[in-house]
Protein backbone atom coordinates (compact mmCIF):
# COMPACT_ATOMS: atom_id res chain seq x y z
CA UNK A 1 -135.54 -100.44 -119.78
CA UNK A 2 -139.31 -99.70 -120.54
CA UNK A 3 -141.62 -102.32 -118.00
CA UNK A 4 -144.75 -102.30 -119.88
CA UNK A 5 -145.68 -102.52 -123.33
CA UNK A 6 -146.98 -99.08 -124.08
CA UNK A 7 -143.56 -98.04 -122.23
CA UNK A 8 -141.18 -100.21 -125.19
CA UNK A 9 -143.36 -99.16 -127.81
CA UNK A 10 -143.15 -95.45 -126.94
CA UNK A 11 -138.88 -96.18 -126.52
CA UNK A 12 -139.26 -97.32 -130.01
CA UNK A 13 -141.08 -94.53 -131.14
CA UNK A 14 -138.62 -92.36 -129.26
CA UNK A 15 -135.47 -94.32 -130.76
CA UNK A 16 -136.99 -93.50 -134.44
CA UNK A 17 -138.29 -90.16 -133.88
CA UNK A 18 -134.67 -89.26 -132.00
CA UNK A 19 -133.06 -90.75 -135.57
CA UNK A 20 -135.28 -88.58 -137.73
CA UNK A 21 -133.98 -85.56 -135.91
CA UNK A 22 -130.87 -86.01 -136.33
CA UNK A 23 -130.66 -85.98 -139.73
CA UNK A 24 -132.71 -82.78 -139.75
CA UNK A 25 -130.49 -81.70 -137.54
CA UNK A 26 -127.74 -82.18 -139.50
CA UNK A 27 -128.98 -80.94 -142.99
CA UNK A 28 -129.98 -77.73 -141.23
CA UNK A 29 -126.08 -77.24 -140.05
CA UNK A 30 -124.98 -78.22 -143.94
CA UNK A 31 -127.53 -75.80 -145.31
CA UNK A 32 -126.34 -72.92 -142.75
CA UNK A 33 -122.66 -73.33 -143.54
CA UNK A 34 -123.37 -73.28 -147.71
CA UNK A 35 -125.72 -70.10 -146.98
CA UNK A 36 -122.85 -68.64 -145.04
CA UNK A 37 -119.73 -69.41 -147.73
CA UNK A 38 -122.58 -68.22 -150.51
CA UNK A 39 -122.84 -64.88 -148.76
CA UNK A 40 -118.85 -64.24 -148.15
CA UNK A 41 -118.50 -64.83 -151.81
CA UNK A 42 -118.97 -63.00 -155.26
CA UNK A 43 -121.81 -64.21 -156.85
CA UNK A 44 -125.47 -62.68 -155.11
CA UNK A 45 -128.04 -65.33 -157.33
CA UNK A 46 -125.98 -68.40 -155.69
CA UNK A 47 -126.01 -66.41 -152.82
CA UNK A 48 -129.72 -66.22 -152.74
CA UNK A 49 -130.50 -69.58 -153.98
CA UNK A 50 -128.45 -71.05 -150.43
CA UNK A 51 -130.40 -68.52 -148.39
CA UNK A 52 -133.58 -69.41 -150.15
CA UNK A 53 -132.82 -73.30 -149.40
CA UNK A 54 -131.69 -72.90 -145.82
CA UNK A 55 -134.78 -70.92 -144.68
CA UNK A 56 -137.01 -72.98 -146.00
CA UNK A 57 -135.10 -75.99 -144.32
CA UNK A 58 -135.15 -74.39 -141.06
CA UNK A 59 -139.71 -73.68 -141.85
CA UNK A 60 -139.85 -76.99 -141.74
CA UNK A 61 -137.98 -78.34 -138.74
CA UNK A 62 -139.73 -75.52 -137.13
CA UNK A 63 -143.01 -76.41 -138.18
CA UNK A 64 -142.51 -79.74 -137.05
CA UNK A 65 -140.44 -78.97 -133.44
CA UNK A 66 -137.08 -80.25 -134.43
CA UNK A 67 -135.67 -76.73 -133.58
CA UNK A 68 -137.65 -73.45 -132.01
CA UNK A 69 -139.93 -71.16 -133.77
CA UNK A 70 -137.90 -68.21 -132.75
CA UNK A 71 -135.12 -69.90 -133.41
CA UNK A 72 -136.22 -70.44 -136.82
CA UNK A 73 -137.20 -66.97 -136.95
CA UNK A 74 -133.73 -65.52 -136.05
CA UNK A 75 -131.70 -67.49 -138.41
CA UNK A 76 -134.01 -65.92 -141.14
CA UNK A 77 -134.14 -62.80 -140.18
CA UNK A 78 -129.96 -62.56 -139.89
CA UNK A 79 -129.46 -64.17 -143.14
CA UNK A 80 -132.01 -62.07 -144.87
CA UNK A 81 -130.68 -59.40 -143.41
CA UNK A 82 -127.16 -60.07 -144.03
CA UNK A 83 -128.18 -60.56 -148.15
CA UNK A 84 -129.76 -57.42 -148.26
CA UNK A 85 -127.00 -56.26 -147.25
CA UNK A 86 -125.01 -57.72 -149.93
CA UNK A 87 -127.33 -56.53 -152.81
């Protein structure tokens, strides 16, 4: 446990911050798996809407270091790639 009081307060901010994350975290993964089952099926607008959605998730988390920028930047880049490839 945290001895001082700038020490709690930071394992506070931690605490939240860590909580926050997660649920980024987690949306990201839901996004990825709907962009995925969009792309192995028919229809290339709903297709493009999940891509559209995810990327613009994962922007964000990168923007704000919840995942890496490259990281970020290779998850577009495959989708992208992979609906282009569809079209």
């Amino acid at each position: 446990m945290a001895n001082t009081k700038s020490a709690q307060k930071e394992a506070r901010k931690t605490a939240k911050r860590a909580l926050h994350n997660r649920g980024v975290k987690t949306r990201l993964k839901t996004l990825t798996r709907k962009a995925r089952t969009a792309l192995e099926g028919d229809d290339a607008a709903a297709a493009r809407k999940a891509v559209d959605e995810a990327v613009s998730a994962y922007d964000r988390a990168a923007k704000t270091n919840v995942v890496h920028k490259n990281k970020a930047s290779r998850f577009k880049s495959t989708f992208n790639a992979a609906l282009n490839a569809k079209s």
